[in-house]
PDB file of N, CA and C in Angstrom:
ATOM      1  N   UNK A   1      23.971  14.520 -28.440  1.00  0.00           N
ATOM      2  CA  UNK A   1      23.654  15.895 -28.164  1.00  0.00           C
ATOM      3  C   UNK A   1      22.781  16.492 -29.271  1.00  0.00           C
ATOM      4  N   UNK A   2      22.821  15.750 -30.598  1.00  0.00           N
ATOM      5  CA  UNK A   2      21.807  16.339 -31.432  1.00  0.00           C
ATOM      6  C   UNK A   2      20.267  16.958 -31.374  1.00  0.00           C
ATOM      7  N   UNK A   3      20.352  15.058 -30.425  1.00  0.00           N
ATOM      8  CA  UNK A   3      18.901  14.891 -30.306  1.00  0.00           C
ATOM      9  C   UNK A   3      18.074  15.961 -29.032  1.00  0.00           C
ATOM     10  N   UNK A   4      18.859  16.595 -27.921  1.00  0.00           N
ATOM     11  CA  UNK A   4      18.372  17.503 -26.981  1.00  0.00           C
ATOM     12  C   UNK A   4      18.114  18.741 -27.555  1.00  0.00           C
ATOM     13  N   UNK A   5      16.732  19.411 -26.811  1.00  0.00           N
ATOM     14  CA  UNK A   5      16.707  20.860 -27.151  1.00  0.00           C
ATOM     15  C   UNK A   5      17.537  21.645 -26.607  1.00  0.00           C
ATOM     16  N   UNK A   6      17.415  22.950 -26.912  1.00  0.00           N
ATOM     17  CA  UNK A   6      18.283  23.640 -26.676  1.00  0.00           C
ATOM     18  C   UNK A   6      18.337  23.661 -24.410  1.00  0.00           C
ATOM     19  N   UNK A   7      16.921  23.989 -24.341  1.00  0.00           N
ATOM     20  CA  UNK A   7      16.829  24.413 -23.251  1.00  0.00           C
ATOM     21  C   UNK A   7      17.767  23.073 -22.288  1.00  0.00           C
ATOM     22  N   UNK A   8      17.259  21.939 -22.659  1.00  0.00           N
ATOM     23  CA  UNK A   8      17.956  20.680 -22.130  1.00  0.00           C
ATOM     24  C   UNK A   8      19.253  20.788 -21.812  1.00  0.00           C
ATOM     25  N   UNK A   9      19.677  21.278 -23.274  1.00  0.00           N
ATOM     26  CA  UNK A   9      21.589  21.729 -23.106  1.00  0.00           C
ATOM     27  C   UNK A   9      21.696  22.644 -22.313  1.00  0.00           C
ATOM     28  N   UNK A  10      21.015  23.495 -22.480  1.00  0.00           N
ATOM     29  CA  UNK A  10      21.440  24.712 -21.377  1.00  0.00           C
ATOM     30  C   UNK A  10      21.230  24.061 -19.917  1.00  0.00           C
ATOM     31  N   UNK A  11      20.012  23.418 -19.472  1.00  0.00           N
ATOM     32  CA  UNK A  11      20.078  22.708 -18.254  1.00  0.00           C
ATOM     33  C   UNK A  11      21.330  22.125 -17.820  1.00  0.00           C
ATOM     34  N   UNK A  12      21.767  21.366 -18.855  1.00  0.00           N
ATOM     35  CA  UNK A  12      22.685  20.027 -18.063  1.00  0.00           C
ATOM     36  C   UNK A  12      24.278  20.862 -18.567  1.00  0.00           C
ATOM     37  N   UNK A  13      24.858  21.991 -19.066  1.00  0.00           N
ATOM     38  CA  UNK A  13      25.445  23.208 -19.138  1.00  0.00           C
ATOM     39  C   UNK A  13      25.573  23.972 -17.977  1.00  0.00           C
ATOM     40  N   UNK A  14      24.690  24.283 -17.553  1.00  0.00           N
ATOM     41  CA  UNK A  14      24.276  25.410 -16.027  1.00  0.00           C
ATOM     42  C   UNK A  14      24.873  24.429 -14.440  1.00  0.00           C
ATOM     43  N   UNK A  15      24.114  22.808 -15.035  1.00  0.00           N
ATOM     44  CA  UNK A  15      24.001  22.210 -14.189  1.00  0.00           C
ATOM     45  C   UNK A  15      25.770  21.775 -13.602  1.00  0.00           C
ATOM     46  N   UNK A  16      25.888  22.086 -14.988  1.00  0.00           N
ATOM     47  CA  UNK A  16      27.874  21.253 -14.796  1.00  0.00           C
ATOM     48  C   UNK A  16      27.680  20.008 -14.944  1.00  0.00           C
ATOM     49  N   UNK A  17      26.790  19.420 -15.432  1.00  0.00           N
ATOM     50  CA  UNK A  17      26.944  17.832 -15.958  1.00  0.00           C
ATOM     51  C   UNK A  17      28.085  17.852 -16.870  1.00  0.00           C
ATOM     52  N   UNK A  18      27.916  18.512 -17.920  1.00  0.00           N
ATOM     53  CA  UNK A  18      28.522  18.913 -19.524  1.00  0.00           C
ATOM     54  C   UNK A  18      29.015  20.204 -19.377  1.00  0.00           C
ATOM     55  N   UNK A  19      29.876  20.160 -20.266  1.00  0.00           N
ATOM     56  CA  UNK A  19      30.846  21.535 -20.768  1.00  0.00           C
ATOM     57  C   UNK A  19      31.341  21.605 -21.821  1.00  0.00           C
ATOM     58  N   UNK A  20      31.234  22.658 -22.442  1.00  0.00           N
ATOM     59  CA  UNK A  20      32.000  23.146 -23.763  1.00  0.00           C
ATOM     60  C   UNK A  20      33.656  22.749 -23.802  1.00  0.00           C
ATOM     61  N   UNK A  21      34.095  22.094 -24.529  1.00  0.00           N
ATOM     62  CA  UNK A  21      35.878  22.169 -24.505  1.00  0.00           C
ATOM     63  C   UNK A  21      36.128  23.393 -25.198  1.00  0.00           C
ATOM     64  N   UNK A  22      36.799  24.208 -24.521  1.00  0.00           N
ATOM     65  CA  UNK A  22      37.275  25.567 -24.562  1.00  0.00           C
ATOM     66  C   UNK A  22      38.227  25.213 -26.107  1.00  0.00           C
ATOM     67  N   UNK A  23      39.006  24.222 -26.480  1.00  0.00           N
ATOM     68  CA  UNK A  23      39.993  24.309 -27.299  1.00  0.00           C
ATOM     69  C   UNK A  23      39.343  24.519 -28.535  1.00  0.00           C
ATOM     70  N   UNK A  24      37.910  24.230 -28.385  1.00  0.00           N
ATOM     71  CA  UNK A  24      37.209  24.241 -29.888  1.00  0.00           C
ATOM     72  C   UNK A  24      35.724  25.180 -29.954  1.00  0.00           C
ATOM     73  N   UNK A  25      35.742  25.492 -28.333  1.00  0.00           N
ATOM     74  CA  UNK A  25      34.221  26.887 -28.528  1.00  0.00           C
ATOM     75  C   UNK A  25      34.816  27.699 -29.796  1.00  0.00           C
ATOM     76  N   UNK A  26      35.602  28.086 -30.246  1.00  0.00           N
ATOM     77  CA  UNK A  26      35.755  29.029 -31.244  1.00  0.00           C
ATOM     78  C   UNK A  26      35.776  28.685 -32.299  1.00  0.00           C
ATOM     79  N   UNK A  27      35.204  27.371 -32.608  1.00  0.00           N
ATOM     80  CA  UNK A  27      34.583  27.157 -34.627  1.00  0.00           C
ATOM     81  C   UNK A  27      33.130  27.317 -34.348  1.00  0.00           C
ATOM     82  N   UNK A  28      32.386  26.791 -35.385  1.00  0.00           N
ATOM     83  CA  UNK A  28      30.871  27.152 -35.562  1.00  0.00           C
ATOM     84  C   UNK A  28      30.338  26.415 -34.588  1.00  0.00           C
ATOM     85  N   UNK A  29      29.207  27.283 -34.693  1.00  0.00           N
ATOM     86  CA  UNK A  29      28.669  26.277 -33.384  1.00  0.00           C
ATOM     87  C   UNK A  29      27.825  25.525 -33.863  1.00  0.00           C
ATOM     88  N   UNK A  30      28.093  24.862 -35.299  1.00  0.00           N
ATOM     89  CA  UNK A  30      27.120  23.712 -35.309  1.00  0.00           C
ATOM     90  C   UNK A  30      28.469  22.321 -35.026  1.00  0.00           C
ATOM     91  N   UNK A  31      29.867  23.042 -34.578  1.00  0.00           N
ATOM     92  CA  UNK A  31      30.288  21.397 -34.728  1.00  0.00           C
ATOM     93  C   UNK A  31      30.965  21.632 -32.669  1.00  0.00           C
ATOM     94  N   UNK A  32      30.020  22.583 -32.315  1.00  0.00           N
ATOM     95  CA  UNK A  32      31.020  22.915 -31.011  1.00  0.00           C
ATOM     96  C   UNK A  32      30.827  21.660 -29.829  1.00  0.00           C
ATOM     97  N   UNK A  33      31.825  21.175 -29.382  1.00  0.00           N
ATOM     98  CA  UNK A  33      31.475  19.777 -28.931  1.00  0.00           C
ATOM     99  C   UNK A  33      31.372  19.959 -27.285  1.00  0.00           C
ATOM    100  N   UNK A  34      30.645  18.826 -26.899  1.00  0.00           N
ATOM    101  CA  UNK A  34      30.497  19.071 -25.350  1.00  0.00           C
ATOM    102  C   UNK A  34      31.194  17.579 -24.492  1.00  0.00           C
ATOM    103  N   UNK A  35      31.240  18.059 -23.556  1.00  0.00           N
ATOM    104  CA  UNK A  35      32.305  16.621 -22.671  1.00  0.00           C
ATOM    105  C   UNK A  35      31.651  16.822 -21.419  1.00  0.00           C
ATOM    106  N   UNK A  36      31.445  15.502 -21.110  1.00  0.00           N
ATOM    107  CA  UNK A  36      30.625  15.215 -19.048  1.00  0.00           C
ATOM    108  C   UNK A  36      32.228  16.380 -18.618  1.00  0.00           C
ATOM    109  N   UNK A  37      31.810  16.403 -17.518  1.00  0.00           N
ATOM    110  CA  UNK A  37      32.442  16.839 -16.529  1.00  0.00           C
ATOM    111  C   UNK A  37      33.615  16.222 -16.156  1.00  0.00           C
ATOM    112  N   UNK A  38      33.146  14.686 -16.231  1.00  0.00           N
ATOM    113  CA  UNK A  38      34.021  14.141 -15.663  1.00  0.00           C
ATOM    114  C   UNK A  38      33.676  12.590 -15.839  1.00  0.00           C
ATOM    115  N   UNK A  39      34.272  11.549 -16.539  1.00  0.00           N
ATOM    116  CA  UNK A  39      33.853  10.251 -16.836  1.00  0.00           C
ATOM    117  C   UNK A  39      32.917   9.449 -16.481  1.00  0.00           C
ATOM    118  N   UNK A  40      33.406   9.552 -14.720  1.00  0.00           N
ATOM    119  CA  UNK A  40      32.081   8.948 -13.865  1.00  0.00           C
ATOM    120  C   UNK A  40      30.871   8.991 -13.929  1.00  0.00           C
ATOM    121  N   UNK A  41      30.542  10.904 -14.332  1.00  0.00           N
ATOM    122  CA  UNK A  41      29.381  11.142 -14.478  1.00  0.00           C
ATOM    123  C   UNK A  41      28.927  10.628 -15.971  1.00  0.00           C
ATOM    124  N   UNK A  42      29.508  10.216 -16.919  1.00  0.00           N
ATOM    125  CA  UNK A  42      29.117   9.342 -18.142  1.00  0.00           C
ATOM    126  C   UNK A  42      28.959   8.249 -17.642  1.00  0.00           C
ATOM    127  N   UNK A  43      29.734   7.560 -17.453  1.00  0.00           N
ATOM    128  CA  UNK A  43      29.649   6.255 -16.507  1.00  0.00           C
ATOM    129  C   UNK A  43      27.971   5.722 -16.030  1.00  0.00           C
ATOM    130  N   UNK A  44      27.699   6.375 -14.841  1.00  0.00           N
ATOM    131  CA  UNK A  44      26.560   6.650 -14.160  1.00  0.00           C
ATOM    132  C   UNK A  44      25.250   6.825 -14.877  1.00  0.00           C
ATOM    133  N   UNK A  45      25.503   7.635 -15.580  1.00  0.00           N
ATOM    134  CA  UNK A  45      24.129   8.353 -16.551  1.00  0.00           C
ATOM    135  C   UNK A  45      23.914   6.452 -17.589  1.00  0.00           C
ATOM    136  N   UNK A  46      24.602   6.495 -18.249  1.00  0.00           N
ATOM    137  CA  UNK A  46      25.059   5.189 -18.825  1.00  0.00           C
ATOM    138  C   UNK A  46      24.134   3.927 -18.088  1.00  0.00           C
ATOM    139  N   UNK A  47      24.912   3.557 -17.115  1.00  0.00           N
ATOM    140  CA  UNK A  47      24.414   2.787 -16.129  1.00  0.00           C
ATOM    141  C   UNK A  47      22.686   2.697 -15.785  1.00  0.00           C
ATOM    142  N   UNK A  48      22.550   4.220 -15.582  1.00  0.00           N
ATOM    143  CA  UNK A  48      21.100   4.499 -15.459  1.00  0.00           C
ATOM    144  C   UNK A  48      20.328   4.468 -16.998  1.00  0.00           C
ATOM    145  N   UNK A  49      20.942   4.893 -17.807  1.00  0.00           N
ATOM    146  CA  UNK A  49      19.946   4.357 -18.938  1.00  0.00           C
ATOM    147  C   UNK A  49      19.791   2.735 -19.382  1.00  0.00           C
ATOM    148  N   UNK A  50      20.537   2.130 -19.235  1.00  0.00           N
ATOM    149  CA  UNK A  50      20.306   0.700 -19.308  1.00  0.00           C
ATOM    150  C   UNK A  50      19.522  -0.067 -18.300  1.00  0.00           C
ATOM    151  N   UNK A  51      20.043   0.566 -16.917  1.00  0.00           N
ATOM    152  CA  UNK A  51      18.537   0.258 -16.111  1.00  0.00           C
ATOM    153  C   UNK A  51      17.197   0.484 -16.392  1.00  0.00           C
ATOM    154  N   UNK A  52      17.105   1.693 -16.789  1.00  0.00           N
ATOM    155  CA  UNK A  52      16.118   2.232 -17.315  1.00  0.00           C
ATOM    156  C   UNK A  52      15.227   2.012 -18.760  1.00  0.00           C
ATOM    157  N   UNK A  53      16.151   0.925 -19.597  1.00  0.00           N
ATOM    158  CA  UNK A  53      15.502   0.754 -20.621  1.00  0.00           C
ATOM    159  C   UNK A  53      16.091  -1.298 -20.814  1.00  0.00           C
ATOM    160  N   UNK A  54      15.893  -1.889 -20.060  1.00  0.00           N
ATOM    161  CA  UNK A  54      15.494  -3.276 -20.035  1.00  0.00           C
ATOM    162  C   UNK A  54      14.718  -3.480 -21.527  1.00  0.00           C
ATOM    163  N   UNK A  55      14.052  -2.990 -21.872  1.00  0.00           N
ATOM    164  CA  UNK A  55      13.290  -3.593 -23.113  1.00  0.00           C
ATOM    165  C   UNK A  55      14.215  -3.770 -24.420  1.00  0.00           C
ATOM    166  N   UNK A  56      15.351  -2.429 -24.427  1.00  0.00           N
ATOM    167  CA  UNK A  56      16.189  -2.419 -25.267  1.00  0.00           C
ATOM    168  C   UNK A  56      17.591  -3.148 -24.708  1.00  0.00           C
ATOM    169  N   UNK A  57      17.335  -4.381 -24.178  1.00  0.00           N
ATOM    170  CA  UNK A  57      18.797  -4.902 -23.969  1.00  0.00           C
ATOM    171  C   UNK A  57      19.703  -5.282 -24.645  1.00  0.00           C
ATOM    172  N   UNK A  58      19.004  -6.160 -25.400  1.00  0.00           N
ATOM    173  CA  UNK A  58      19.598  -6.555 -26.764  1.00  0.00           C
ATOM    174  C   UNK A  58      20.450  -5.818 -27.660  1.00  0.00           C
ATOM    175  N   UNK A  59      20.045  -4.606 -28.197  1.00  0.00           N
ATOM    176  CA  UNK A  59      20.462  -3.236 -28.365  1.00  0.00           C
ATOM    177  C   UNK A  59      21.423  -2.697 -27.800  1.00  0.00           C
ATOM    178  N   UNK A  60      21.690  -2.956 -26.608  1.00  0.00           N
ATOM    179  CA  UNK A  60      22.726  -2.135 -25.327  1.00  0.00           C
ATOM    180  C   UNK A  60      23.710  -2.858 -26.007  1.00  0.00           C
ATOM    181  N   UNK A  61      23.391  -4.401 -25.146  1.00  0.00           N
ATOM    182  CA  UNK A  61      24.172  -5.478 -24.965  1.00  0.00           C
ATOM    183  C   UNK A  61      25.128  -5.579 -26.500  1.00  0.00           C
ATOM    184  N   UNK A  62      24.298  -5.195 -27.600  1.00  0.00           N
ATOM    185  CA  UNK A  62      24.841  -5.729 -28.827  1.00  0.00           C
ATOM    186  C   UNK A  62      25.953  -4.320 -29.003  1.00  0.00           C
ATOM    187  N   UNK A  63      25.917  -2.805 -28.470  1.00  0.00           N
ATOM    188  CA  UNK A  63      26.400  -2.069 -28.840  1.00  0.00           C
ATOM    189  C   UNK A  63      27.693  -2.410 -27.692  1.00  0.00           C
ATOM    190  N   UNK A  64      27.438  -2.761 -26.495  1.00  0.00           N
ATOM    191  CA  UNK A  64      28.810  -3.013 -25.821  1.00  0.00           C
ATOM    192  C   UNK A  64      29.579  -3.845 -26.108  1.00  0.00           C
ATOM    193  N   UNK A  65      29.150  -5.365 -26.693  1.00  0.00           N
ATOM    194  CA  UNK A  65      29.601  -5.951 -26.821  1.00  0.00           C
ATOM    195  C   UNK A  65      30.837  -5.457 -28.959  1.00  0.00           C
ATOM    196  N   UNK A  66      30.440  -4.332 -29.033  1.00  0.00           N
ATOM    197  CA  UNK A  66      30.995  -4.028 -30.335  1.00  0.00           C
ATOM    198  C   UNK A  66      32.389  -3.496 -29.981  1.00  0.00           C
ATOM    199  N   UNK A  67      32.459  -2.140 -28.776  1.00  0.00           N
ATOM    200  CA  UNK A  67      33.248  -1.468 -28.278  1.00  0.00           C
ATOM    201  C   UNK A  67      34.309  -2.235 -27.663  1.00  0.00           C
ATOM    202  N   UNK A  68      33.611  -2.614 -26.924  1.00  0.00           N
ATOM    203  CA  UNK A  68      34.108  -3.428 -25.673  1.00  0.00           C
ATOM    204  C   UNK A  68      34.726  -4.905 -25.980  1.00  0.00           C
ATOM    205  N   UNK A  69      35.415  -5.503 -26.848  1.00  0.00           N
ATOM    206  CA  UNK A  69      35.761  -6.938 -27.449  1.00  0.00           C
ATOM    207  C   UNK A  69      36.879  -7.294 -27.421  1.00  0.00           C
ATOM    208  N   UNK A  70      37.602  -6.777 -26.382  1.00  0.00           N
ATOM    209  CA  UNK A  70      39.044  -7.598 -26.237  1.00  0.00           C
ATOM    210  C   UNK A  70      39.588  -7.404 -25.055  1.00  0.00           C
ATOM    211  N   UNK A  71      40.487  -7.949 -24.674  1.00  0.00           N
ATOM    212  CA  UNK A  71      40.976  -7.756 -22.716  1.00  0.00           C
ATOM    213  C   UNK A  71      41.640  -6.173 -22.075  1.00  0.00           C
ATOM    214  N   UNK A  72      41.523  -5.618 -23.321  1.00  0.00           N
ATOM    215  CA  UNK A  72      42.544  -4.370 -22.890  1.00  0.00           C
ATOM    216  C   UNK A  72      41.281  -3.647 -22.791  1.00  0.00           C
ATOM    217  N   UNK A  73      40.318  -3.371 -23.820  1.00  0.00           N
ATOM    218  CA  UNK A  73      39.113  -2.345 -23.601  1.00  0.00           C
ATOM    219  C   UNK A  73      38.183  -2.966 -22.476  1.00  0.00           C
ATOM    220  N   UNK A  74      37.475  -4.332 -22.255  1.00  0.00           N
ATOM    221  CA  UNK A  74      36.561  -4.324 -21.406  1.00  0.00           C
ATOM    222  C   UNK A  74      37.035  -3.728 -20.166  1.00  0.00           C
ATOM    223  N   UNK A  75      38.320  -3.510 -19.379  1.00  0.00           N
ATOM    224  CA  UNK A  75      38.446  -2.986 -18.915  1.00  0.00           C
ATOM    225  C   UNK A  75      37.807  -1.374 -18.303  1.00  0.00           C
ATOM    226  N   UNK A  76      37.710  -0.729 -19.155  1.00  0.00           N
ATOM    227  CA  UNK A  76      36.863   0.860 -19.351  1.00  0.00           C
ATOM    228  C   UNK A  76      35.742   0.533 -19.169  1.00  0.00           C
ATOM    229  N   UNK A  77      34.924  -0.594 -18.990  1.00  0.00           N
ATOM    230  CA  UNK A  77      33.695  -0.456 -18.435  1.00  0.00           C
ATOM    231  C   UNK A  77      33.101  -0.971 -16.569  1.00  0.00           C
ATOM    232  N   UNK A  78      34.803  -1.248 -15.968  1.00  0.00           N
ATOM    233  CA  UNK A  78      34.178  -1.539 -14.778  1.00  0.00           C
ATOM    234  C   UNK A  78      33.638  -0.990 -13.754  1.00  0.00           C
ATOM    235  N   UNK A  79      33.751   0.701 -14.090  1.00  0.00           N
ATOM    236  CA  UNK A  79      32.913   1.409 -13.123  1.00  0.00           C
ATOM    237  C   UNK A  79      31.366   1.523 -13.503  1.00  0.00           C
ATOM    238  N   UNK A  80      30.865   1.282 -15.169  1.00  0.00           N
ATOM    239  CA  UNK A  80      29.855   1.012 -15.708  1.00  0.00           C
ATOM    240  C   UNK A  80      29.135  -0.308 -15.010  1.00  0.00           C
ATOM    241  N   UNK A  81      29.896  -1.117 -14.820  1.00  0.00           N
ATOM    242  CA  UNK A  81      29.461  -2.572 -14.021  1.00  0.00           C
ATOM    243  C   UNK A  81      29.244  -2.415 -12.724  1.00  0.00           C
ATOM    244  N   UNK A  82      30.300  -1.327 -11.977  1.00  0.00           N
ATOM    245  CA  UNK A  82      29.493  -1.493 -10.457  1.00  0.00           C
ATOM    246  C   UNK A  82      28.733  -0.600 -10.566  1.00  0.00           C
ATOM    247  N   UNK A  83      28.324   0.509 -11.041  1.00  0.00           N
ATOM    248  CA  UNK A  83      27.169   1.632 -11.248  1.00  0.00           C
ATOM    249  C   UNK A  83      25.598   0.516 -11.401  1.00  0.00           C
ATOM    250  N   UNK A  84      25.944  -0.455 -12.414  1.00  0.00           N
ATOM    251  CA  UNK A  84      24.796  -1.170 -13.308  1.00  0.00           C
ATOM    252  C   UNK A  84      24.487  -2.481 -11.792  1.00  0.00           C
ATOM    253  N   UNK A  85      25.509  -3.055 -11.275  1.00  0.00           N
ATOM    254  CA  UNK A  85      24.957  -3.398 -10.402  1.00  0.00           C
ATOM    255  C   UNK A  85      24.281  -3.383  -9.434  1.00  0.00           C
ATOM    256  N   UNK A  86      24.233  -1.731  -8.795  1.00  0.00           N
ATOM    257  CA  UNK A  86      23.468  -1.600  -7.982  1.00  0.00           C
ATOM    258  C   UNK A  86      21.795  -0.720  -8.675  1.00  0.00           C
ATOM    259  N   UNK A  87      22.063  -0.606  -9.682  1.00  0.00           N
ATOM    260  CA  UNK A  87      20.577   0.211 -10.217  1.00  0.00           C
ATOM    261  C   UNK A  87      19.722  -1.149 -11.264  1.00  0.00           C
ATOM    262  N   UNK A  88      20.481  -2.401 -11.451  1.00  0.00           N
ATOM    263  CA  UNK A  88      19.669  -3.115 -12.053  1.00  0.00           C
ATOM    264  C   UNK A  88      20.403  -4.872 -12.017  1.00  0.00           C
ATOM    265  N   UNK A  89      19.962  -5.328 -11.108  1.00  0.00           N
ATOM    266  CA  UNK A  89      20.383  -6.572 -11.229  1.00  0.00           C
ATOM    267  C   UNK A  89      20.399  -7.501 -12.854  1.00  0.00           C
ATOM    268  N   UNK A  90      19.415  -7.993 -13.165  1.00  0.00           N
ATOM    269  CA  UNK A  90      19.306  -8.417 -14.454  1.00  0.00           C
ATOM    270  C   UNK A  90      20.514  -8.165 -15.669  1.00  0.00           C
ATOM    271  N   UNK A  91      20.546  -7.092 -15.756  1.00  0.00           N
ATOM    272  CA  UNK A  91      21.739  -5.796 -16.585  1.00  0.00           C
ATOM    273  C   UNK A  91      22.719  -6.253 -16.274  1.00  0.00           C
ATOM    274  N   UNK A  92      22.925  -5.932 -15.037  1.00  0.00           N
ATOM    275  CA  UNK A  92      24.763  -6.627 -14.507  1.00  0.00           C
ATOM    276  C   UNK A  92      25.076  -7.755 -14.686  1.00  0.00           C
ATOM    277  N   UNK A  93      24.094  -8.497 -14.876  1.00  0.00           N
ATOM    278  CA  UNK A  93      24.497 -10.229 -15.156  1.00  0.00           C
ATOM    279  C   UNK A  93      25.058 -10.577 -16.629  1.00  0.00           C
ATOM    280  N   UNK A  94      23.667  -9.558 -17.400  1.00  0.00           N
ATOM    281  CA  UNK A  94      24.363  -9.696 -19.466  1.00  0.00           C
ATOM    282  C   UNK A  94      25.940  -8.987 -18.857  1.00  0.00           C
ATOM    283  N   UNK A  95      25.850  -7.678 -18.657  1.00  0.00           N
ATOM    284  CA  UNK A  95      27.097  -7.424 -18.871  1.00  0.00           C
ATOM    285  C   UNK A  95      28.259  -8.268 -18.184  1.00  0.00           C
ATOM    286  N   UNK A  96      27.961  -8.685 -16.957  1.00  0.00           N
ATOM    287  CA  UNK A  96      29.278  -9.985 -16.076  1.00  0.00           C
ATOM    288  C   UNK A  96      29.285 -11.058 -16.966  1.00  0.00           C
ATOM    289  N   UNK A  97      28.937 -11.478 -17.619  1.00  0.00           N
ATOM    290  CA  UNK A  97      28.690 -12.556 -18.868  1.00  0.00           C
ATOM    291  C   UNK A  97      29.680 -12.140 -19.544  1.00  0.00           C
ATOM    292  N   UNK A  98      29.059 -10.739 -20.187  1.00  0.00           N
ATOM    293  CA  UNK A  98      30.523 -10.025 -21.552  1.00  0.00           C
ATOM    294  C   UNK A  98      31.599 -10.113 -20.860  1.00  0.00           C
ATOM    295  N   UNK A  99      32.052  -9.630 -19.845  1.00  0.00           N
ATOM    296  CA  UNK A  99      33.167  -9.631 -19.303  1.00  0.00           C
ATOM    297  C   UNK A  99      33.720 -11.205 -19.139  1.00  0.00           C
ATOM    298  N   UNK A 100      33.023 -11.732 -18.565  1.00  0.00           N
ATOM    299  CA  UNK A 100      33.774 -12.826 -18.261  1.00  0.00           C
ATOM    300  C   UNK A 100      34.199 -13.993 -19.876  1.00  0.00           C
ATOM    301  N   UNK A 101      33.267 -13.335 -20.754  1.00  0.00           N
ATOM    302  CA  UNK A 101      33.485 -13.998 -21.937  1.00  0.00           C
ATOM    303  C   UNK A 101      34.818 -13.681 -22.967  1.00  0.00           C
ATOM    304  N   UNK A 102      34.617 -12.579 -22.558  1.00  0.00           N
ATOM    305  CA  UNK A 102      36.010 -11.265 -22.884  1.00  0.00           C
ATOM    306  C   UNK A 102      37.271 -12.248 -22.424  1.00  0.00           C
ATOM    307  N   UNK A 103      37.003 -11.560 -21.458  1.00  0.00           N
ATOM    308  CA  UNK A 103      38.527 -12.519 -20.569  1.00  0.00           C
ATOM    309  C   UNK A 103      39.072 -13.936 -20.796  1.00  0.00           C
ATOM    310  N   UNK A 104      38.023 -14.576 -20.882  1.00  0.00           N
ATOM    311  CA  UNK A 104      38.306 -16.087 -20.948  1.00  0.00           C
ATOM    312  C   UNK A 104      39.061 -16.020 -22.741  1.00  0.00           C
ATOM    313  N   UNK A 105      38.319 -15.472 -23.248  1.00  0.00           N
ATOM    314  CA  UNK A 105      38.837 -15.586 -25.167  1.00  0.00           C
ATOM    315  C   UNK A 105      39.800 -14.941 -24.986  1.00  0.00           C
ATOM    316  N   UNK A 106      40.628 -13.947 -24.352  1.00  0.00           N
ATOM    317  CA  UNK A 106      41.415 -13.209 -24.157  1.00  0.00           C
ATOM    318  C   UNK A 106      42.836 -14.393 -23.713  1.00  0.00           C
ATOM    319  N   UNK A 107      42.248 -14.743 -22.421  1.00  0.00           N
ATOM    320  CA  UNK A 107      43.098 -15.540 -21.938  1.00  0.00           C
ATOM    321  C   UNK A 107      43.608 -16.972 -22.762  1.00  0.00           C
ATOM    322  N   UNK A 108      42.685 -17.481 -23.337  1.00  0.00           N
ATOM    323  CA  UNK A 108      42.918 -18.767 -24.342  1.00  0.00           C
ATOM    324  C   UNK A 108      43.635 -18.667 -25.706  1.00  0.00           C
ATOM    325  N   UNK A 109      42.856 -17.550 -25.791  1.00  0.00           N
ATOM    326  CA  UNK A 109      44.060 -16.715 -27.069  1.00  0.00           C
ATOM    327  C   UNK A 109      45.823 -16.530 -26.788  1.00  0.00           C
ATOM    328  N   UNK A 110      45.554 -16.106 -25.769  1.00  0.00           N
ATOM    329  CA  UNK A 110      47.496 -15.743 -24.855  1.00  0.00           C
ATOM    330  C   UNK A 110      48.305 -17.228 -24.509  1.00  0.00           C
ATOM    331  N   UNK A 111      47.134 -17.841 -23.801  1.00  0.00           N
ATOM    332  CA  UNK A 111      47.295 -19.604 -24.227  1.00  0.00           C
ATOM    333  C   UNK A 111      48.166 -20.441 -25.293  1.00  0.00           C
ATOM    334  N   UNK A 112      47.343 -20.083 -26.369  1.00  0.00           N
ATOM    335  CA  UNK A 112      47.045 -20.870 -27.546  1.00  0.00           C
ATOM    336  C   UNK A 112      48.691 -20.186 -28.117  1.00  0.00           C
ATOM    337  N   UNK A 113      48.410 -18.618 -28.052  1.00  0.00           N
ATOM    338  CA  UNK A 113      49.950 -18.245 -28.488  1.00  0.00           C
ATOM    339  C   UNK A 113      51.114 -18.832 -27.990  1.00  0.00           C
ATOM    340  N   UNK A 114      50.972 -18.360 -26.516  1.00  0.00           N
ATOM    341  CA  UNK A 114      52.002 -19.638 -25.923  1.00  0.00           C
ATOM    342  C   UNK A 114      52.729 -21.105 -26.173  1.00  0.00           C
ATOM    343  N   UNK A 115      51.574 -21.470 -26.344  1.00  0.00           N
ATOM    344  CA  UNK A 115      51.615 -23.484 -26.595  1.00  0.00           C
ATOM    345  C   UNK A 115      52.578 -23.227 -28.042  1.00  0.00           C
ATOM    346  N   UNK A 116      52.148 -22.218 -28.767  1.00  0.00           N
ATOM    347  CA  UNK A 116      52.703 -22.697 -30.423  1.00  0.00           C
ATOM    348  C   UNK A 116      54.082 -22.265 -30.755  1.00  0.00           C
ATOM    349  N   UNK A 117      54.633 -21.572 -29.527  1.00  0.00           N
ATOM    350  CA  UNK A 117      56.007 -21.597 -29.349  1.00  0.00           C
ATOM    351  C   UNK A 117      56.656 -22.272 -28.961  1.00  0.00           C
ATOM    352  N   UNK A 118      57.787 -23.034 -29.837  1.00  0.00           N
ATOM    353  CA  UNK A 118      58.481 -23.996 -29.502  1.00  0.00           C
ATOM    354  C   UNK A 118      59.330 -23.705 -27.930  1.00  0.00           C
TER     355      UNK A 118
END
């Protein structure tokens, strides 16, 4: 949100994309924070910027793969995955990769714990 002008905020504000959290409009307004509407619509927007910027995949890919690194969190990105599947084939494949790479280390790990119990 730094990086938007003002008018931008006020757009996507008016629009109901984003909203002020009421619990904290009342400190300064240089720390007053804003929240989507509603996840999905992060989700989506998300989705569409990675479609939208293929050149920076690497970049994406390297920032999801930071968040996103164990079986309990990749979870939180599967509405990101069907959003990304239908706005960019290519995209959905790095990310079905992370996932499925997720899971499998996830699962071999739960494995491996297993086996070493007598």
């Amino acid at each position: 949100m730094k990086q938007m002008k003002k008018t931008e905020l006020d757009v996507l504000l008016q629009t109901g994309i984003i909203t002020k959290r009421k619990s904290w409009a009342l400190s300064s307004q240089k720390n007053v924070p804003y929240m989507f509407l509603h996840k999905i619509i992060q989700e989506f927007l998300a989705s569409l910027y990675i479609s939208m910027n293929l050149i920076a995949i690497e970049e994406i890919m390297n920032a999801i793969q930071l968040v996103y690194c164990d079986g309990t969190s990749i979870m939180d990105i599967r509405q990101l995955f069907i959003f990304t599947c239908g706005l960019c084939h290519p995209a959905a494949e790095r990310i079905s990769k992370h996932i499925m790479d997720v899971i499998t280390r996830d699962m071999e790990s739960k494995l491996q714990g297993n086996q070493a119990r007598p």
